[in-house]
C-alpha atoms as a PDB file:
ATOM      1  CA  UNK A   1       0.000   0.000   0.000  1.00  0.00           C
ATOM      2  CA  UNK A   2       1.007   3.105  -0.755  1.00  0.00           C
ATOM      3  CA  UNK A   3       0.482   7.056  -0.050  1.00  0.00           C
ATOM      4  CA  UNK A   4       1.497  10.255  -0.820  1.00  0.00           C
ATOM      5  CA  UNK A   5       1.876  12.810   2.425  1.00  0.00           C
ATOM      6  CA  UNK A   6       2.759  16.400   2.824  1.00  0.00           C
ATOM      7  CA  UNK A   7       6.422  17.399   1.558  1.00  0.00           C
ATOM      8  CA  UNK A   8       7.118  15.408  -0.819  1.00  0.00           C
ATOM      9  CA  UNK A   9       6.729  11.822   1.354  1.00  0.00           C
ATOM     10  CA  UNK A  10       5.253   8.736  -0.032  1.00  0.00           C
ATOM     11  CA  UNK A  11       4.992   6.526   2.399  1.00  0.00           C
ATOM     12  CA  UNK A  12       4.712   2.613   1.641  1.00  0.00           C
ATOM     13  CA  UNK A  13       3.533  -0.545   3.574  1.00  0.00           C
ATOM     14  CA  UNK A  14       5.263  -3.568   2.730  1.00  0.00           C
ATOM     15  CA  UNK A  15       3.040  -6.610   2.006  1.00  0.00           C
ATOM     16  CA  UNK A  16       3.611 -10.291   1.755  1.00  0.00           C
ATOM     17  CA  UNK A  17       5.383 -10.642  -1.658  1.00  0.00           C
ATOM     18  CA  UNK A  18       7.662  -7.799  -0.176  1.00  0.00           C
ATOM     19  CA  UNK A  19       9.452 -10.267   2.603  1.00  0.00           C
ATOM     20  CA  UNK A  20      12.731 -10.722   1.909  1.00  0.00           C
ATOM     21  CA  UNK A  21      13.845  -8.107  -0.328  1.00  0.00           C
ATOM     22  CA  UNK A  22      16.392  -5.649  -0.179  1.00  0.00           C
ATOM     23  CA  UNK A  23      15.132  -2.141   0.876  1.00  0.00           C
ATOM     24  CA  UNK A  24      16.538  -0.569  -2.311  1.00  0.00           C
ATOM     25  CA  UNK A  25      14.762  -3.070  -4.789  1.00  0.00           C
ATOM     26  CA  UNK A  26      11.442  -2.678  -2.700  1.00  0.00           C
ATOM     27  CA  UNK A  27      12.049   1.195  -2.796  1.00  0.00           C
ATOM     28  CA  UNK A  28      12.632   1.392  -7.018  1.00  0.00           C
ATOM     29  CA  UNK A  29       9.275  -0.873  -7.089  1.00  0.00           C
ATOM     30  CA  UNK A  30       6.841   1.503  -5.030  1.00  0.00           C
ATOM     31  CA  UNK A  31       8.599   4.906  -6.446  1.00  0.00           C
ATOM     32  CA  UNK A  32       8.652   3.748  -9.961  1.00  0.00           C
ATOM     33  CA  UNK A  33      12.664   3.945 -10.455  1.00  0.00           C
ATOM     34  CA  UNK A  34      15.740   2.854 -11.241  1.00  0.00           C
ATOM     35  CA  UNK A  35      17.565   0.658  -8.120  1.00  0.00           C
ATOM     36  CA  UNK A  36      20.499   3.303  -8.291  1.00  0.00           C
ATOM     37  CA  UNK A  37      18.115   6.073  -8.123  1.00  0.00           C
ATOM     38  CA  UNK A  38      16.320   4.135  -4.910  1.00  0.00           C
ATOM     39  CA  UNK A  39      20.042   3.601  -3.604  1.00  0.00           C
ATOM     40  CA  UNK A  40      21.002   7.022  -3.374  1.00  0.00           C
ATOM     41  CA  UNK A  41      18.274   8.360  -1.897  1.00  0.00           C
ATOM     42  CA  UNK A  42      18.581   5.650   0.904  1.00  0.00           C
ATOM     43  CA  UNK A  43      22.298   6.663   0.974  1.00  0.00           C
ATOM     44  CA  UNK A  44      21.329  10.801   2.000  1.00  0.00           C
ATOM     45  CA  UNK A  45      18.830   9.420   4.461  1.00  0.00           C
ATOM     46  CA  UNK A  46      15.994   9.985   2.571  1.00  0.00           C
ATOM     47  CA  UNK A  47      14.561   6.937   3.260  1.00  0.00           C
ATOM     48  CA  UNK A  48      13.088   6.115   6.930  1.00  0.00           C
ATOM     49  CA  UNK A  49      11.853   2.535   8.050  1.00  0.00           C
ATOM     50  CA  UNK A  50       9.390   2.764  10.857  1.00  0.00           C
ATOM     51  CA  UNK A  51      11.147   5.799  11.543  1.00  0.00           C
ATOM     52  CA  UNK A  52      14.751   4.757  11.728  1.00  0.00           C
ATOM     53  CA  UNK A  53      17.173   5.194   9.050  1.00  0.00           C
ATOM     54  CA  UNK A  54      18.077   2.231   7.056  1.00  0.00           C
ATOM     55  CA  UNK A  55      20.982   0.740   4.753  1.00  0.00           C
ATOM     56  CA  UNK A  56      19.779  -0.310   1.135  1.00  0.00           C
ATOM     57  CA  UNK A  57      20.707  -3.881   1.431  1.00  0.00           C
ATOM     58  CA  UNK A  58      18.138  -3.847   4.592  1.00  0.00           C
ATOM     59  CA  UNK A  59      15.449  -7.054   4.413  1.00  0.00           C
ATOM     60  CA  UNK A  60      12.276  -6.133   4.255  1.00  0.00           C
ATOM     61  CA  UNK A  61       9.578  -7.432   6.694  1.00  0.00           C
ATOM     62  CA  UNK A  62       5.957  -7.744   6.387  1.00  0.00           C
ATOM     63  CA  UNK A  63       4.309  -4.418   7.597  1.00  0.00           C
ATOM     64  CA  UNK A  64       7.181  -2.224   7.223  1.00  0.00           C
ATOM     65  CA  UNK A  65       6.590   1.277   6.919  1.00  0.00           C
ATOM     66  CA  UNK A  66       8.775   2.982   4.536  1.00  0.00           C
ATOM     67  CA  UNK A  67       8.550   6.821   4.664  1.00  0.00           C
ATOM     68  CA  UNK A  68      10.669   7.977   1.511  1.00  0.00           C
ATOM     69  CA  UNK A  69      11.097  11.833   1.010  1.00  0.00           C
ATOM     70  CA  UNK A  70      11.484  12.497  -2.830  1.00  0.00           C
ATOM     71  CA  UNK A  71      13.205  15.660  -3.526  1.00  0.00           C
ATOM     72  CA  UNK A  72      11.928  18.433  -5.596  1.00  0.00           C
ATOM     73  CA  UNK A  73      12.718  18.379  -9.105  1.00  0.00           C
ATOM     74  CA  UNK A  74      15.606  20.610  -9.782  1.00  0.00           C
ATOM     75  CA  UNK A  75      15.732  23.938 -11.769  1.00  0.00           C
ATOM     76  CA  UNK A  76      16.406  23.213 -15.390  1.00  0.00           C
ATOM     77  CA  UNK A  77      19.098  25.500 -16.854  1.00  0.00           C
ATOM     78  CA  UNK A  78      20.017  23.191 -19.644  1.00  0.00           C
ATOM     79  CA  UNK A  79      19.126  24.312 -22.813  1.00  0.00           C
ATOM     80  CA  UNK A  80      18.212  22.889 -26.258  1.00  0.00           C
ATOM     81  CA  UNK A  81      21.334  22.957 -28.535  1.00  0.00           C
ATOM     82  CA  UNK A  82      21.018  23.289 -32.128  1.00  0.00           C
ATOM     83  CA  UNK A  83      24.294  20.367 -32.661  1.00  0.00           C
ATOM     84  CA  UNK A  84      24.336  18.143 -35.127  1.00  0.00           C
ATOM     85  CA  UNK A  85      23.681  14.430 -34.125  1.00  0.00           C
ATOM     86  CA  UNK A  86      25.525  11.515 -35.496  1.00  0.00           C
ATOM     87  CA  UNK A  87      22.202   9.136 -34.894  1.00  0.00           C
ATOM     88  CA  UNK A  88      22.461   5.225 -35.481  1.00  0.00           C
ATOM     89  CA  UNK A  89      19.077   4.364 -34.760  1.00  0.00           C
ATOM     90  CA  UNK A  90      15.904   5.729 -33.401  1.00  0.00           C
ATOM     91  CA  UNK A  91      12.238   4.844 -32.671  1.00  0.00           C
ATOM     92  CA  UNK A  92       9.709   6.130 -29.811  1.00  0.00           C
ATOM     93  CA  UNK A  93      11.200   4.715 -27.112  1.00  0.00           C
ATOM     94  CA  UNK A  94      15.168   4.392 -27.747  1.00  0.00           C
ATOM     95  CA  UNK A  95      17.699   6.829 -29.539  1.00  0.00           C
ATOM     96  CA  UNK A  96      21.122   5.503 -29.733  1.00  0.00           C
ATOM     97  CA  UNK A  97      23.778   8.366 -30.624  1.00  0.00           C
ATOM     98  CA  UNK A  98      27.314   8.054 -31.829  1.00  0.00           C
ATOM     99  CA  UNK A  99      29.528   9.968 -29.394  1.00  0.00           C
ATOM    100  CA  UNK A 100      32.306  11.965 -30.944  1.00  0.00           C
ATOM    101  CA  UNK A 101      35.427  12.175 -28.804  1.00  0.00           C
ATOM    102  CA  UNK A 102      35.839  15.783 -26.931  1.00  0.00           C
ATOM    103  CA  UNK A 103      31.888  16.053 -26.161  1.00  0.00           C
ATOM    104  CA  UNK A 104      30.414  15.982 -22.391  1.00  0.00           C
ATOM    105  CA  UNK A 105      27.831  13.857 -21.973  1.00  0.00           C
ATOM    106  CA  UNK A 106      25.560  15.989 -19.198  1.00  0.00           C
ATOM    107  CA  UNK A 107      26.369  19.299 -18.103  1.00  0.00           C
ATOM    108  CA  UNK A 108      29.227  19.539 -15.361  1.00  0.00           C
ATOM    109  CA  UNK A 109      30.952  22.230 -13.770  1.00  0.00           C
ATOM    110  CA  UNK A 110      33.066  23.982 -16.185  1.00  0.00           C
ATOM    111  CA  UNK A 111      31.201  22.080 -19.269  1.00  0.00           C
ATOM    112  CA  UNK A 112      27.383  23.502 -19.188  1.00  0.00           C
ATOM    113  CA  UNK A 113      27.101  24.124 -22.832  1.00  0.00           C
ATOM    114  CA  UNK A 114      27.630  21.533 -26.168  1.00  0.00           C
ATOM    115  CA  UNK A 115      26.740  18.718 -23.723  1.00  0.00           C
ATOM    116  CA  UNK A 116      25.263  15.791 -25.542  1.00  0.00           C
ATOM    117  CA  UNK A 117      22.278  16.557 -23.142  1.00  0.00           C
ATOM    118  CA  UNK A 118      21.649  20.279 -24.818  1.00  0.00           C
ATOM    119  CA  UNK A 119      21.522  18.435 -28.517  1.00  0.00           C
ATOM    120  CA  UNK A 120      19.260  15.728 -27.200  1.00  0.00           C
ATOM    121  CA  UNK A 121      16.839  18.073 -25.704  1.00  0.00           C
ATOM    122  CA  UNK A 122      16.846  19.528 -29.110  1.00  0.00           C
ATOM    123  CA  UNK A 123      16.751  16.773 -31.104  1.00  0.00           C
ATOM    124  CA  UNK A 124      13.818  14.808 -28.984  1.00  0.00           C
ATOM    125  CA  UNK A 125      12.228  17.978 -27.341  1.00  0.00           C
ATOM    126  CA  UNK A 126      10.037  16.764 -24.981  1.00  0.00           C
ATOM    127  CA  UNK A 127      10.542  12.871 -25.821  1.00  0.00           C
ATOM    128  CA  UNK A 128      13.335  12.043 -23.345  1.00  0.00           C
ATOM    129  CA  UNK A 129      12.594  10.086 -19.842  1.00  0.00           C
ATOM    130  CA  UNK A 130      12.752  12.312 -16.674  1.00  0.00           C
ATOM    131  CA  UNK A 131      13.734   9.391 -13.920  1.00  0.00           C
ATOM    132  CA  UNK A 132      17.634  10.986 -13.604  1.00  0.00           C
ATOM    133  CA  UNK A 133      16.329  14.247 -12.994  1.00  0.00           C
ATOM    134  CA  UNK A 134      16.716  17.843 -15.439  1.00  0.00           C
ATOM    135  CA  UNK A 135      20.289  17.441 -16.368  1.00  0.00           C
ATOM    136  CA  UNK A 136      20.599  13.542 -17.390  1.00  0.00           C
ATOM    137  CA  UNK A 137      17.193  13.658 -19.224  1.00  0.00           C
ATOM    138  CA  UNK A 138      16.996  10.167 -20.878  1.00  0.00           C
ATOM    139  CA  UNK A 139      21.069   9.178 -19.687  1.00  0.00           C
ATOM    140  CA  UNK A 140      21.043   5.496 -19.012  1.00  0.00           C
ATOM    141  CA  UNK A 141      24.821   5.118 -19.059  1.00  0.00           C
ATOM    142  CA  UNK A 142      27.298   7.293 -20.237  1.00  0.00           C
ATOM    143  CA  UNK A 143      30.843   7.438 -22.037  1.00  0.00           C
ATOM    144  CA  UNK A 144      33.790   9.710 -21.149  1.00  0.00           C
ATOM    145  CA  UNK A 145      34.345  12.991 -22.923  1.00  0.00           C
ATOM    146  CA  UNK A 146      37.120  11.315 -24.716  1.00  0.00           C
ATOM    147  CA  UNK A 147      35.857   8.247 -25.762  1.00  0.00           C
ATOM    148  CA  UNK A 148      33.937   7.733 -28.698  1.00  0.00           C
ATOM    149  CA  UNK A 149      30.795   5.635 -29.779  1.00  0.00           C
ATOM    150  CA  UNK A 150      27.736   4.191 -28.550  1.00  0.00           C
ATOM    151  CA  UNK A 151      25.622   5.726 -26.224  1.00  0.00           C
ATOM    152  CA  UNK A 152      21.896   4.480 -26.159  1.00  0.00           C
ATOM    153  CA  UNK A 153      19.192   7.195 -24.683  1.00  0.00           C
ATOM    154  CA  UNK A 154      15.879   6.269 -23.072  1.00  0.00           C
ATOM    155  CA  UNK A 155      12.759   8.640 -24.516  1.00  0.00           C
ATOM    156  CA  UNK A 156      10.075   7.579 -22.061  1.00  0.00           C
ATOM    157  CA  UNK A 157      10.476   6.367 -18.532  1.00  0.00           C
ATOM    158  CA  UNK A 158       9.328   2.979 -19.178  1.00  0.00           C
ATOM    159  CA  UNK A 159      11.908   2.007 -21.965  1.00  0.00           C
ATOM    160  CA  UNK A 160      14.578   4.283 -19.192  1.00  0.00           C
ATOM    161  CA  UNK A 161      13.884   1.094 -16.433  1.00  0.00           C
ATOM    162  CA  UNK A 162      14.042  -1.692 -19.148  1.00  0.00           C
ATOM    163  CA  UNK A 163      17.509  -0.598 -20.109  1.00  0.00           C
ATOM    164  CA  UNK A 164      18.677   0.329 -16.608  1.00  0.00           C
ATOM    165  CA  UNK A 165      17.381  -2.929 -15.609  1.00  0.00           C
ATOM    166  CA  UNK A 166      19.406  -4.533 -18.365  1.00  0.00           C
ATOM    167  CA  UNK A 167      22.413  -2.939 -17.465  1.00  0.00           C
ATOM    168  CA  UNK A 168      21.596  -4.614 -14.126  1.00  0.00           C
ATOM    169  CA  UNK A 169      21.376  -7.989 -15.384  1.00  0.00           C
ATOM    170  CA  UNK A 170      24.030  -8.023 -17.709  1.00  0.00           C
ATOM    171  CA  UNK A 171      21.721  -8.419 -20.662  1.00  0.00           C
ATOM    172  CA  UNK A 172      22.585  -4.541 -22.060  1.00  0.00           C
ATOM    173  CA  UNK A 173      25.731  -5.672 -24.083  1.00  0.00           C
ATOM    174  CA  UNK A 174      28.444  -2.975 -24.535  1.00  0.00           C
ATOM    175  CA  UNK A 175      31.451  -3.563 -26.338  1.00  0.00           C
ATOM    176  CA  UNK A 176      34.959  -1.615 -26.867  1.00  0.00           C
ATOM    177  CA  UNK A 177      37.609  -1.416 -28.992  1.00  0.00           C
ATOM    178  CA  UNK A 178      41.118  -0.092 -27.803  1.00  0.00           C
ATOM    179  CA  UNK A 179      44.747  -0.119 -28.584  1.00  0.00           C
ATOM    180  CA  UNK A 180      46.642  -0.527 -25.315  1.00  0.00           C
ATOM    181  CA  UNK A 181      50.705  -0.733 -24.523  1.00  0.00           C
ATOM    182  CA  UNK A 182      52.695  -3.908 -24.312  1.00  0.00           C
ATOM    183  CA  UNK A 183      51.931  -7.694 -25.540  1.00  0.00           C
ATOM    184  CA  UNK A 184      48.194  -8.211 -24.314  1.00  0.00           C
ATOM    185  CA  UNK A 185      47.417 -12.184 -23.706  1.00  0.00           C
ATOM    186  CA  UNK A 186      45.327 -13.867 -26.247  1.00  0.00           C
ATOM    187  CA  UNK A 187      42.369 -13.511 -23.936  1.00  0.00           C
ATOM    188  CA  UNK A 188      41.541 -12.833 -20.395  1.00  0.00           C
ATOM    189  CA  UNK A 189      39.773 -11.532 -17.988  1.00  0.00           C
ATOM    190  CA  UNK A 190      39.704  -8.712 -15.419  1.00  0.00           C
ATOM    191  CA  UNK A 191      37.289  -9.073 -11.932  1.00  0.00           C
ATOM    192  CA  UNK A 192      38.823  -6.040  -9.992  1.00  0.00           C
ATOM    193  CA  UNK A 193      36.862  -4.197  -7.532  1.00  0.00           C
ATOM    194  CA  UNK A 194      36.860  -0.495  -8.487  1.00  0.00           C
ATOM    195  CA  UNK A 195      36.122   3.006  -5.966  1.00  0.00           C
ATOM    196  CA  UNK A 196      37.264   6.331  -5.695  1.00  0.00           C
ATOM    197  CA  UNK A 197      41.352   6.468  -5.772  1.00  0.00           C
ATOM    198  CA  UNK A 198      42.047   6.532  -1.660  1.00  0.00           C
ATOM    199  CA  UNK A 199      44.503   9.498  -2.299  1.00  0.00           C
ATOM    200  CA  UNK A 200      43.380  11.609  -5.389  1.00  0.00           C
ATOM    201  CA  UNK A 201      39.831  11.998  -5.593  1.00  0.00           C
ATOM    202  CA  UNK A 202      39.482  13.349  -9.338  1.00  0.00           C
ATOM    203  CA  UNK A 203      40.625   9.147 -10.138  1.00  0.00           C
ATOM    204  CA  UNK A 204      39.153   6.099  -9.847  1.00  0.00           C
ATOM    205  CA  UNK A 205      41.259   2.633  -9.285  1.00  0.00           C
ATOM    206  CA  UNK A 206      40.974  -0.827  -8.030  1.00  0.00           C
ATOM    207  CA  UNK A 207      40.430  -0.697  -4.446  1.00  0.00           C
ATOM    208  CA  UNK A 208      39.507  -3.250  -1.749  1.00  0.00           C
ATOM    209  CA  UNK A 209      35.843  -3.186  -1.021  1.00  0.00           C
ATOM    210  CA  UNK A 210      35.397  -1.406  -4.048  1.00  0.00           C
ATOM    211  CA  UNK A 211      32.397  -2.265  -6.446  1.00  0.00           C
ATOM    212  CA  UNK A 212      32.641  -5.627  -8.317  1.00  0.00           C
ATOM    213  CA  UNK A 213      33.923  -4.423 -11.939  1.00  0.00           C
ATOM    214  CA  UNK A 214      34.099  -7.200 -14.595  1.00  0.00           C
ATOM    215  CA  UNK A 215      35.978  -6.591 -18.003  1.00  0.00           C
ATOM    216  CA  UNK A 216      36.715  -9.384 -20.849  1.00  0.00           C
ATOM    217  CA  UNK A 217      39.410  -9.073 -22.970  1.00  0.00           C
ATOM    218  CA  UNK A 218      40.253 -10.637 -26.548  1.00  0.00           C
ATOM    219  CA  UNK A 219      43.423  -9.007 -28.424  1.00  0.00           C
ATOM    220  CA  UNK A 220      42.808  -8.938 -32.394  1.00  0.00           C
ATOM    221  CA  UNK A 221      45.912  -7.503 -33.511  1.00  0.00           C
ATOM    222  CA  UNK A 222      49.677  -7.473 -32.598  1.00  0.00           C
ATOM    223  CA  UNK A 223      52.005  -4.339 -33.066  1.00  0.00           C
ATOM    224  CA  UNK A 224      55.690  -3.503 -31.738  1.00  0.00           C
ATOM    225  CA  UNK A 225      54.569  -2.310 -28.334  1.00  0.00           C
ATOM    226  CA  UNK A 226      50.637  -2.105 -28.712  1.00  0.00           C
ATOM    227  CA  UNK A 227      47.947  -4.243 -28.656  1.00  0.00           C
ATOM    228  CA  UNK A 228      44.683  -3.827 -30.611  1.00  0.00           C
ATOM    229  CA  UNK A 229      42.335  -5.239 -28.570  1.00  0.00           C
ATOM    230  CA  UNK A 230      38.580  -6.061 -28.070  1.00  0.00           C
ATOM    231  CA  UNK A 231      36.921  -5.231 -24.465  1.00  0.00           C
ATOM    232  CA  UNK A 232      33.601  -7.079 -23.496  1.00  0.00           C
ATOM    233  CA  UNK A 233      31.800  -4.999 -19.908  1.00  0.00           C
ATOM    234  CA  UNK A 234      30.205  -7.384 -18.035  1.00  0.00           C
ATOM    235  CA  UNK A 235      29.973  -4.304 -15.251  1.00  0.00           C
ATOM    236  CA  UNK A 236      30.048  -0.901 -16.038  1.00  0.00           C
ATOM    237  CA  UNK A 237      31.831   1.345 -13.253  1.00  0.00           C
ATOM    238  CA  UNK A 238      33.520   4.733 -13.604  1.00  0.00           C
ATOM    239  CA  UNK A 239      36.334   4.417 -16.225  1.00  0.00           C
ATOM    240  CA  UNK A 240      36.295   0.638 -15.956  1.00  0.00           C
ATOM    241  CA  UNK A 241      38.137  -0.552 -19.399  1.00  0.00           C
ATOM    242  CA  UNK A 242      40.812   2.497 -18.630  1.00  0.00           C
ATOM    243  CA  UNK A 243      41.321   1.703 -14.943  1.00  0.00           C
ATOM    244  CA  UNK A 244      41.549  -2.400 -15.444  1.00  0.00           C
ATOM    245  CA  UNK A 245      44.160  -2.008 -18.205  1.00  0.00           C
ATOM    246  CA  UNK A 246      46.001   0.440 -16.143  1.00  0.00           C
ATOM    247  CA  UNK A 247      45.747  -2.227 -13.390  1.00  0.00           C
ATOM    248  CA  UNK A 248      47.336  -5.337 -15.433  1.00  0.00           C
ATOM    249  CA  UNK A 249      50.090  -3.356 -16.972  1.00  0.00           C
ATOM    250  CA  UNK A 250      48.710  -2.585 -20.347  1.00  0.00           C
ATOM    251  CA  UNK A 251      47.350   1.029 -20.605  1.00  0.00           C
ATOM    252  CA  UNK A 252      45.269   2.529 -23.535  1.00  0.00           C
ATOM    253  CA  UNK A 253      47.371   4.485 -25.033  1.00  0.00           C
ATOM    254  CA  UNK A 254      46.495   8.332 -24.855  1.00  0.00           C
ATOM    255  CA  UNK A 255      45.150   8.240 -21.877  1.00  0.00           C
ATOM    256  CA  UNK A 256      45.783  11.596 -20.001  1.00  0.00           C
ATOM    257  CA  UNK A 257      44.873   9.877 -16.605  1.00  0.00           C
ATOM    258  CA  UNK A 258      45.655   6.165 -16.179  1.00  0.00           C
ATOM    259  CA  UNK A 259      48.423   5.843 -19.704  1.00  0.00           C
ATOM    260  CA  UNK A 260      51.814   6.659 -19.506  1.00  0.00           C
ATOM    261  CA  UNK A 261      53.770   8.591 -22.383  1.00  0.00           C
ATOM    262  CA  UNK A 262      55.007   6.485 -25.573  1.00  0.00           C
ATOM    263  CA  UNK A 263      57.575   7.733 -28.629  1.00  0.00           C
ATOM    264  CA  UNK A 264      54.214   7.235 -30.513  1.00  0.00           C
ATOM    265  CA  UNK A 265      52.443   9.736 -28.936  1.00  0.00           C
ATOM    266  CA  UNK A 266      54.962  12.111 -29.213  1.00  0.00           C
ATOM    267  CA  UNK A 267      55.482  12.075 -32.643  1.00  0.00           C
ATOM    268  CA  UNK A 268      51.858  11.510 -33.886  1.00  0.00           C
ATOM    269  CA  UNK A 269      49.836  14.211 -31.627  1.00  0.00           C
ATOM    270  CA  UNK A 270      47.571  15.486 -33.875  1.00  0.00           C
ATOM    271  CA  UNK A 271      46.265  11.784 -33.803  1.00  0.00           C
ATOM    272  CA  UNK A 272      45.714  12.021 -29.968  1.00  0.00           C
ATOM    273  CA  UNK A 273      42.968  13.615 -27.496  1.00  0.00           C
ATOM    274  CA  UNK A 274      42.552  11.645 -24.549  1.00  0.00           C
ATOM    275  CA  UNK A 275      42.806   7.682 -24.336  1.00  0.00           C
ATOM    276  CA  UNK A 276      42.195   5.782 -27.908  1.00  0.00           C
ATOM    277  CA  UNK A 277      39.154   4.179 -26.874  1.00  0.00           C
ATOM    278  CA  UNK A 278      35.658   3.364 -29.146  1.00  0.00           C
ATOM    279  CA  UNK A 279      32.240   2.083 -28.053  1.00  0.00           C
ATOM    280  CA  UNK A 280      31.898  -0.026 -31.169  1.00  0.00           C
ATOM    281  CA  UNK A 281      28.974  -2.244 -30.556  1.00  0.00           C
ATOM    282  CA  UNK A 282      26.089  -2.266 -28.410  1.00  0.00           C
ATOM    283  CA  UNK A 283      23.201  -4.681 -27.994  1.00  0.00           C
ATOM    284  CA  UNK A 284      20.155  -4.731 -25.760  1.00  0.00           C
ATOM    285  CA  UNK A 285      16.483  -5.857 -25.776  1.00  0.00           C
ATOM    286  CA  UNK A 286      13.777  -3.345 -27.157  1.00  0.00           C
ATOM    287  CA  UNK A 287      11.612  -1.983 -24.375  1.00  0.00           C
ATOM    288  CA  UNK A 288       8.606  -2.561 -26.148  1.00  0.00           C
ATOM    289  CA  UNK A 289       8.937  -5.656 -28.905  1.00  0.00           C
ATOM    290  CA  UNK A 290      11.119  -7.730 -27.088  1.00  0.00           C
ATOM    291  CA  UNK A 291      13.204  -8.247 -29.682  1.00  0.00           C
ATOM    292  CA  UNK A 292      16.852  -8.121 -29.312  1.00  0.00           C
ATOM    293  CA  UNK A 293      18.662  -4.891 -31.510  1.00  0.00           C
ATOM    294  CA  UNK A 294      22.687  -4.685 -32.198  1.00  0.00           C
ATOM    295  CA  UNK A 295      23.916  -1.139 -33.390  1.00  0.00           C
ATOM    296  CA  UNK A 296      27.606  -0.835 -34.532  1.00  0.00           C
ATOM    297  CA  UNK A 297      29.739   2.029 -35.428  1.00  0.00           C
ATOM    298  CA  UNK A 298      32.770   2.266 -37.019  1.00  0.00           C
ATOM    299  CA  UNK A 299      35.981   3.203 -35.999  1.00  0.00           C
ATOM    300  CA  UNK A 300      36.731   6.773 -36.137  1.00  0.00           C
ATOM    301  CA  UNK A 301      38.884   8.404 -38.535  1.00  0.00           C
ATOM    302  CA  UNK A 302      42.077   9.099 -35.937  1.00  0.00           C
ATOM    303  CA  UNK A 303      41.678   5.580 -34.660  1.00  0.00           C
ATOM    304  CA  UNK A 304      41.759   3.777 -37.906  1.00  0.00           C
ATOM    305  CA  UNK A 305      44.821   6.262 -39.178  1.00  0.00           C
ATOM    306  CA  UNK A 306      46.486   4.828 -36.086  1.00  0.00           C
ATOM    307  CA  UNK A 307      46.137   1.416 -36.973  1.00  0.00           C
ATOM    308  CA  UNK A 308      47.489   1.966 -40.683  1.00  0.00           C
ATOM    309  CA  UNK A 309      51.057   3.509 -39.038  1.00  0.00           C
ATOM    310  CA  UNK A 310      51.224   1.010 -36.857  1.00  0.00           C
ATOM    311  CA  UNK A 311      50.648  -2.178 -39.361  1.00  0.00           C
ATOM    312  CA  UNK A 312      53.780   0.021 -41.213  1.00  0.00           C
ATOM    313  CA  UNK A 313      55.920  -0.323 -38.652  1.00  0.00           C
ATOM    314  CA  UNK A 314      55.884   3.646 -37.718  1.00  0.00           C
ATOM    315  CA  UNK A 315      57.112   4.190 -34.455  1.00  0.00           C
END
């Protein structure tokens, strides 16, 4: 059972088919959003059990009352940008867009303007899911500024928790493509915990106690000192494919954060800004048919010139 009280509380009763769950899951179900979304709000005390505060892997027992404070809906100052789209595929419930390296995903402190967010809210106008809030209308998942590819967008709430719930399960397929230093094996497998670097906040790295982070690896092509190489997320943390190469030894080169300089870099730059990483392929199950879609892009232009100096021996 549930109600809405003054100040923005709904409060919920938890029934028989609600024993047992966690506190986050039964919190998404009753408010009608994503797990993460129920998480955090658990996390800043939001959410009360029989007034106490509560954890969001919590059990839930029969009777419980939940008392969940949902916060006003925040002042939009994005605006609709007039910026040409790159656009793979679209219907009424999913857009998927073809990132360009150097372009912000959602508006950030010192990036408010030519955010993929500001051409999506003019591309889609009012067409975009709401459940992240005013400035990640219809963000799922994201990419970083400088990497490339794939990024599919929800356009209505329901197809938003389809795809949030896929990335969940595993069943939202996301695949990379990345030339990293050193001899990569034939094929392996990274399961590193990831967090927040203990030291230098502005980082992420593998950490004890960290989230579970899950990368597969398969290299395709050999070079003197690089590997081109195929990445498979089973998870999808902060900077997971950049921080797990890092980890083993073998990072992508370019990357201003985790890589380390190479002679290559040096005298190609024009080739280079940020880490050499694409979003190639992405696969996932259509909100509404059921059916199962695969979009691919292409390398870009940079990438592939790369590939061509290195299968010619330039150094």
């Amino acid at each position: 059972m549930m109600e809405t009280l003054k100040n923005n509380i709904t409060e919920a009763i938890a029934e028989n088919e609600d024993i047992g769950k966690r506190a986050d899951v039964f919190v998404s179900k009753v408010c009608d959003i994503t797990r993460n979304a129920a998480a955090i709000l658990i996390e800043s005390g939001k959410v009360r059990v029989n007034d106490s505060p509560i954890s969001k892997s919590r059990k839930v027992s029969f009777g419980d009352v939940f008392k969940i404070e949902i916060p006003q809906p925040e002042i939009c100052e994005v605006k609709p940008e007039n910026i040409p789209l790159d656009v793979v595929y679209e219907d009424s419930d999913v857009i998927v867009i073809n990132k360009p390296k150097g372009m912000v995903v959602h508006p950030a402190p010192g990036h408010s303007e030519g955010t993929l967010v500001s051409a999506l809210m003019y591309h889609c106008k009012d067409c975009l899911s709401d459940i992240n809030g005013v400035i990640r209308p219809g963000i799922v998942h994201r990419i970083d500024r400088d990497t490339s590819g794939l990024l599919a967008v929800a356009k209505n709430n329901k197809a938003h928790l389809s795809l949030a719930s896929q990335l969940e399960d595993h069943t939202l397929s996301r695949v990379y493509y990345c030339v990293v230093c050193g001899r990569l094996p034939e094929k392996g497998t990274v399961d590193a915990p990831i967090a927040r670097h203990p030291s230098d906040r502005q980082k992420m790295a593998v950490v004890q106690g960290g989230r579970r982070a899950v990368t597969h690896y398969t290299a395709i092509e050999e070079f003197q000192g690089f590997t081109f190489a195929k990445m498979e997320l089973e998870t999808g943390r902060t900077h997971q494919i950049r921080v797990h190469m890092a980890h083993i030894g073998h990072p992508i080169i370019g990357d201003p954060v985790y890589g380390r300089p190479t002679n290559f870099q040096k005298h190609h730059p024009a080739l280079f800004e940020g880490q050499m990483l694409h979003a190639g392929e992405l696969t996932f199950v259509h909100p509404s048919t059921g059916e199962r879609v695969t979009v691919t892009s292409p390398l870009p232009e940079k990438f592939e010139e790369m590939l061509r100096l290195l299968r010619n021996g330039v150094q």
